[in-house]
Protein backbone atom coordinates (compact mmCIF):
# COMPACT_ATOMS: atom_id res chain seq x y z
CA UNK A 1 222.12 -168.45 -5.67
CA UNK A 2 223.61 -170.55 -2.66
CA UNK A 3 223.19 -169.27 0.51
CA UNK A 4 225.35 -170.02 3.87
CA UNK A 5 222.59 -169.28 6.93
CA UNK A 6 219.65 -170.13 4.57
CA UNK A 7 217.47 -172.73 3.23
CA UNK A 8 215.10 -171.85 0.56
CA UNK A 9 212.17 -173.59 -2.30
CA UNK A 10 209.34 -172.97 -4.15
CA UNK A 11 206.88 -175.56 -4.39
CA UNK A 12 203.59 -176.60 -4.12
CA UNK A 13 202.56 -172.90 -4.87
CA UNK A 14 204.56 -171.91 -2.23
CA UNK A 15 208.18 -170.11 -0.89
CA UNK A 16 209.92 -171.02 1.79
CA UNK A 17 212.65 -168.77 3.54
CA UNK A 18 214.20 -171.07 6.15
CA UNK A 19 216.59 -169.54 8.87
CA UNK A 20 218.85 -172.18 9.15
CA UNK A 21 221.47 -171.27 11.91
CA UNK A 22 220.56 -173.91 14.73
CA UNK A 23 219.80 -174.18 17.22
CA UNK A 24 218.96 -170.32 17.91
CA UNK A 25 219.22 -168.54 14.74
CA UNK A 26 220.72 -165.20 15.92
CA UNK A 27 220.67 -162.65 13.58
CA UNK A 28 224.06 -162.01 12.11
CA UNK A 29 224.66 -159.37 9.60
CA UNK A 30 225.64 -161.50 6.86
CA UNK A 31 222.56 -163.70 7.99
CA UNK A 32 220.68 -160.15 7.51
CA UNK A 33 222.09 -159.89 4.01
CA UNK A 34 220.79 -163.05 2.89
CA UNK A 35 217.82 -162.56 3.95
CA UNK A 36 217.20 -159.74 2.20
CA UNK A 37 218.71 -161.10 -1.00
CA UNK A 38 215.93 -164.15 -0.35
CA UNK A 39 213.12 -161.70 -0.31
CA UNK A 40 214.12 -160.29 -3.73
CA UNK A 41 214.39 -163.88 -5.07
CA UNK A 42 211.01 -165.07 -3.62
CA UNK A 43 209.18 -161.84 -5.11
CA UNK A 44 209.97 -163.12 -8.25
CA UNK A 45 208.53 -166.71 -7.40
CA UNK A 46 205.59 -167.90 -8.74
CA UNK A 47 203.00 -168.95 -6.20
CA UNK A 48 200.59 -167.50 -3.74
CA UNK A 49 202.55 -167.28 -0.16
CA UNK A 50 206.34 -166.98 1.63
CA UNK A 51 206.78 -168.81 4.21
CA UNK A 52 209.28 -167.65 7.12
CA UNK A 53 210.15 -170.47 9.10
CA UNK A 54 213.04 -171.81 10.70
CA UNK A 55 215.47 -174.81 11.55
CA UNK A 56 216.88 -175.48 15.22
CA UNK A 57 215.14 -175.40 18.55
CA UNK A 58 214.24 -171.37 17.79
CA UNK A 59 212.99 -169.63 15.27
CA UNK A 60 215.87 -166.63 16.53
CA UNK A 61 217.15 -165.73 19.36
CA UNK A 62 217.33 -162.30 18.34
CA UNK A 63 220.45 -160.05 16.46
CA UNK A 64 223.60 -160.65 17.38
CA UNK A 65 224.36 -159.14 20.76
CA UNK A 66 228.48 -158.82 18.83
CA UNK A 67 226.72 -156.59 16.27
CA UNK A 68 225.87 -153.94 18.82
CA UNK A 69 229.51 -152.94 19.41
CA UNK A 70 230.31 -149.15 18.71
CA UNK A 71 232.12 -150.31 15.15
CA UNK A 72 229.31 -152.17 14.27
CA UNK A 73 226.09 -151.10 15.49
CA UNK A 74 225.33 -148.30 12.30
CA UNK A 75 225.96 -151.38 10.12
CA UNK A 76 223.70 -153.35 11.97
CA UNK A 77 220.90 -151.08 12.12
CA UNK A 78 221.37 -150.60 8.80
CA UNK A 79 220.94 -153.79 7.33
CA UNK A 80 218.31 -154.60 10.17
CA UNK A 81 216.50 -151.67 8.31
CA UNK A 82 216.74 -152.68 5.19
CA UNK A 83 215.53 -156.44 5.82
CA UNK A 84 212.14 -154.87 7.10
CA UNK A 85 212.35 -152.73 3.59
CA UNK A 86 212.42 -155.68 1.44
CA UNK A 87 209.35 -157.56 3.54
CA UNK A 88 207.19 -153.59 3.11
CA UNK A 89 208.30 -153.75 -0.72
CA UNK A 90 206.84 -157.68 -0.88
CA UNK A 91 203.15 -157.77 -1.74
CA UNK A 92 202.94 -161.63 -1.71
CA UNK A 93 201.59 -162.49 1.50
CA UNK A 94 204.29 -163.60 4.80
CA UNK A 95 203.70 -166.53 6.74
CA UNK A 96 205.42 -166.75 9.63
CA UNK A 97 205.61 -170.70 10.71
CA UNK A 98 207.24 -170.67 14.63
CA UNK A 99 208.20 -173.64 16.37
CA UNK A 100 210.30 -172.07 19.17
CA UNK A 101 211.13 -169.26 20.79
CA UNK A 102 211.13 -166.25 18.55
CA UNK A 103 212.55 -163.15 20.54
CA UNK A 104 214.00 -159.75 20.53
CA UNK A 105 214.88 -158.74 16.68
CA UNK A 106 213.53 -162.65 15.93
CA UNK A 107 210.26 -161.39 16.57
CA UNK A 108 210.04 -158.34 15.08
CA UNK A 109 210.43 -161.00 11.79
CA UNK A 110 207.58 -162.63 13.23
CA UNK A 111 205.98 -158.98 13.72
CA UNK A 112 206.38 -157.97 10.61
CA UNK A 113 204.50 -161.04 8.80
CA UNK A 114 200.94 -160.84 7.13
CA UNK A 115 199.98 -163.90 9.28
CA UNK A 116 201.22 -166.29 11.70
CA UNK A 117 201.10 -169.68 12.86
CA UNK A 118 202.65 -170.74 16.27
CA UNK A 119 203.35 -174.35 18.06
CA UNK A 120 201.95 -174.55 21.76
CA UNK A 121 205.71 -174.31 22.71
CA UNK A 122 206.45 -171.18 20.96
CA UNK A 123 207.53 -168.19 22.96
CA UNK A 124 207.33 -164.34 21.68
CA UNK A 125 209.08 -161.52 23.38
CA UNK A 126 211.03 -158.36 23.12
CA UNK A 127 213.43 -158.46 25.84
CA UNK A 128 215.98 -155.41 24.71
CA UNK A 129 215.00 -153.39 27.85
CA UNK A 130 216.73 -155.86 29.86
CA UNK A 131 220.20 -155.48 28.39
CA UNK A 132 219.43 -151.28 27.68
CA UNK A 133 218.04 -151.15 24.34
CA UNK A 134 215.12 -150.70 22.80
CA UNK A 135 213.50 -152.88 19.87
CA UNK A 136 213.27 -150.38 16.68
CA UNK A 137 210.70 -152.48 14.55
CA UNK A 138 208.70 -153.54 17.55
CA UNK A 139 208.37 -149.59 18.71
CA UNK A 140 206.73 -148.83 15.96
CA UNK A 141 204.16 -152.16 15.00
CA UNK A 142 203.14 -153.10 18.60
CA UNK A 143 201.15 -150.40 19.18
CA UNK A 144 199.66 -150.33 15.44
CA UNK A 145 198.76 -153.67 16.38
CA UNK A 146 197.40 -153.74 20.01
CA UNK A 147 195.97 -150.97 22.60
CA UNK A 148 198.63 -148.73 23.67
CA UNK A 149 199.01 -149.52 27.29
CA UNK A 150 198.92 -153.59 26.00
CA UNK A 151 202.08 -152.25 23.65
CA UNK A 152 203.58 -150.52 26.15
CA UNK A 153 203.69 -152.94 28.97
CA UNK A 154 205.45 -155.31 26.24
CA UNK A 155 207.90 -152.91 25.07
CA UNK A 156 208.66 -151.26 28.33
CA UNK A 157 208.60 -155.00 30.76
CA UNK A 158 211.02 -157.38 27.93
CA UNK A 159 208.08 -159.74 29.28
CA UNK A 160 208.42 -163.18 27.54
CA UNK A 161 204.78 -164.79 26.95
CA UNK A 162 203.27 -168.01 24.98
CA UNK A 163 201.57 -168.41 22.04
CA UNK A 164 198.03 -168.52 23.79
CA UNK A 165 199.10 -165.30 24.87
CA UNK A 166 200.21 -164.26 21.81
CA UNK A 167 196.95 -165.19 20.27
CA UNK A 168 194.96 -163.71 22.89
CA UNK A 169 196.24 -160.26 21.67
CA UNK A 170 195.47 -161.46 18.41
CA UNK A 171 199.23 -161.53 17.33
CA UNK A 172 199.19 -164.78 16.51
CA UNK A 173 196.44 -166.35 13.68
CA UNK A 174 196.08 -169.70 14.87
CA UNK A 175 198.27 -172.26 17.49
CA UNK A 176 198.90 -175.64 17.08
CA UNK A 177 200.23 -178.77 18.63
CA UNK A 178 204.01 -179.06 18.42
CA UNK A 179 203.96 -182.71 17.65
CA UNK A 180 201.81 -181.81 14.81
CA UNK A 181 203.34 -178.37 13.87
CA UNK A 182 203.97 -179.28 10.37
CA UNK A 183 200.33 -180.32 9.51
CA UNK A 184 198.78 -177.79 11.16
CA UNK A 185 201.22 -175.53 9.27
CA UNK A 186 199.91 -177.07 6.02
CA UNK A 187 196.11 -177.07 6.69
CA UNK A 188 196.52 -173.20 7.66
CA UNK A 189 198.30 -172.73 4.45
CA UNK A 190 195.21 -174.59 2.44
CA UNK A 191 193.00 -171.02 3.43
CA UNK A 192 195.32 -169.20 1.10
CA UNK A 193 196.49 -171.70 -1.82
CA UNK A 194 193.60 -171.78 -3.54
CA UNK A 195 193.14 -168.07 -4.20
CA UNK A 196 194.80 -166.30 -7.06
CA UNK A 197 198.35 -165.30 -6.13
CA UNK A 198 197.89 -162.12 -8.30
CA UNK A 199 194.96 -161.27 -6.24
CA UNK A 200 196.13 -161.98 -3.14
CA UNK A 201 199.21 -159.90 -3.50
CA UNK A 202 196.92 -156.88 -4.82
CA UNK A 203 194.72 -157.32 -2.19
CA UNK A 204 197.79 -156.95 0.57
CA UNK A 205 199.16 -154.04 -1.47
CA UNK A 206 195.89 -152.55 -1.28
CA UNK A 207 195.88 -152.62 2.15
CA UNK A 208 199.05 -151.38 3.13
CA UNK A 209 198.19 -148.68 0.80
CA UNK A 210 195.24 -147.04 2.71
CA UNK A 211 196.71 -147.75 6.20
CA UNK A 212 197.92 -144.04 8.26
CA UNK A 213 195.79 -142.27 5.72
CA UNK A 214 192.86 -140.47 6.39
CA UNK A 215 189.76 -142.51 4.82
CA UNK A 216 189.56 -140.55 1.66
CA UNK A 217 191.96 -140.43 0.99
CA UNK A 218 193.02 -144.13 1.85
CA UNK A 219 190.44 -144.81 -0.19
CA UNK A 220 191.14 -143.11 -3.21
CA UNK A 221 194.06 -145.16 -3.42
CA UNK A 222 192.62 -148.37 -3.06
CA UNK A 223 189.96 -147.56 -5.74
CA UNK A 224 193.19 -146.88 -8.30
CA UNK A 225 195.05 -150.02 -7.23
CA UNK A 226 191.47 -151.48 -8.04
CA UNK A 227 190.78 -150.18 -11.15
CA UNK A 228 193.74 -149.75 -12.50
CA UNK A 229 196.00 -152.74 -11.48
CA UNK A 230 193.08 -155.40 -9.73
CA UNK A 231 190.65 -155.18 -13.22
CA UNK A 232 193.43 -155.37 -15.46
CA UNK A 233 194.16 -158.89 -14.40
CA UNK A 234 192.87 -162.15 -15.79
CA UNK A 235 192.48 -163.42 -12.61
CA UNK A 236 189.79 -161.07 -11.40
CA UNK A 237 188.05 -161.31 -14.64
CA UNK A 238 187.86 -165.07 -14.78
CA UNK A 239 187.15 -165.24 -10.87
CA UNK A 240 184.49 -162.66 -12.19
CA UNK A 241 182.94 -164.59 -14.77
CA UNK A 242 183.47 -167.84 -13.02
CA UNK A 243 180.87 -167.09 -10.08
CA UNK A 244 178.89 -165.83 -12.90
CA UNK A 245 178.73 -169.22 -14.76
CA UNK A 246 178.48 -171.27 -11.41
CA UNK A 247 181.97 -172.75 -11.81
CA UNK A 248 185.26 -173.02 -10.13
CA UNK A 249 187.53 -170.17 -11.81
CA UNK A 250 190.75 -171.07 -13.26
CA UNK A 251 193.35 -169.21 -12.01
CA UNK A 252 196.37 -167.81 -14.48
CA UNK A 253 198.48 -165.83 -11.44
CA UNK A 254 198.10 -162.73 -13.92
């Protein structure tokens, strides 16, 4: 399908979901709605990653500031909820590439990524306090994903901060020069494209499976998604068989 606020590919073993509203990218809800639509197209890719990236000087500004009027704001939250949906329902492993500023609902996108690669010019934040909101998304990952005090002084300040900061708290994987961004991009990418895209994808489903369960029972259903869905595979048997033999496997992405 053709899409108005997007850019999208597979290649190279890859997917690419480009926001392509310069030169701030702010969050429509039609923009929403395509996005989602993407993620159900790029499930059914072929290919070990998706890539969320962006056009413009920023990866987004944010949602739409018009969207929060009292005739639209149930619709946008709605939509805004069900974008997050189809990225939980997507076991192939996010990317998020950022070459800007990614803020406000922009970087709950970023938030809600697997990994994520930042230029030395990208800036995070979640600035809704400031206008008298609150960031839905980000109130419930930040403190999964840092101390509580380190999530609340985020949430609670709108502070803006770079991406050494970012990676500091360890919410970004790896920066890199913005006059390179697009190499360092691809040699970041080269950890993952030589795995088995079947794997990987079980291996992420795996663990979102046994997160905010207890450990048995976490692990109970890791050792089914194992058994029953990870040794079923050819993938695991060749990769199997492969260090077995002394030999690079073969990968068949099933």
């Amino acid at each position: 399908m053709s899409y108005q606020f997007l850019k999208v590919k597979n290649e190279d073993g890859m997917t690419f979901i480009t926001l392509n509203q310069p030169p701030l990218n702010v969050l429509t809800i039609a923009m929403m709605e395509e996005i989602i639509k993407a993620f159900a197209w790029a499930r059914e890719q072929p290919g070990t990653l998706i890539v969320l990236n962006a056009e413009g000087k920023a990866f987004s500004a944010g949602v739409d500031v018009a969207d929060h009027t009292a005739d639209k704001v149930a619709g946008m939250i709605d939509v805004f909820d069900r974008l997050f949906l189809a990225m939980h329902e997507t076991d192939k492993p996010i990317v998020a590439a950022v070459n800007g500023a990614a803020l406000g609902g922009g970087y709950e996108l970023v938030l809600f990524c697997d990994l994520v690669v930042a230029s030395d010019k990208a800036k995070f934040g979640q600035p809704e306090i400031a206008v008298g909101v609150f960031p839905p998304v980000a109130c419930y990952l930040l403190p999964r994903l840092l101390s509580w005090p380190r999530a609340m002084e985020l949430l609670l300040s709108g502070e803006i901060f770079d991406a050494a900061r970012a990676e500091q708290l360890g919410l970004v994987n790896k920066v890199v020069p913005k006059d390179s961004f697009a190499e360092g991009v691809q040699e970041f990418l080269q950890k993952f494209t030589g795995m088995s895209p079947v794997v990987l994808a079980l291996t992420k489903k795996a663990t979102k499976a046994g997160l905010n369960k207890y450990f048995r029972a976490g692990l109970k259903t890791i050792d089914e998604i194992y058994l029953q869905e990870l040794m079923q595979t050819a993938d695991a048997v060749e990769g199997l068989a492969a260090f077995m033999e002394k030999r690079k496997p073969i990968w068949q992405g099933q």
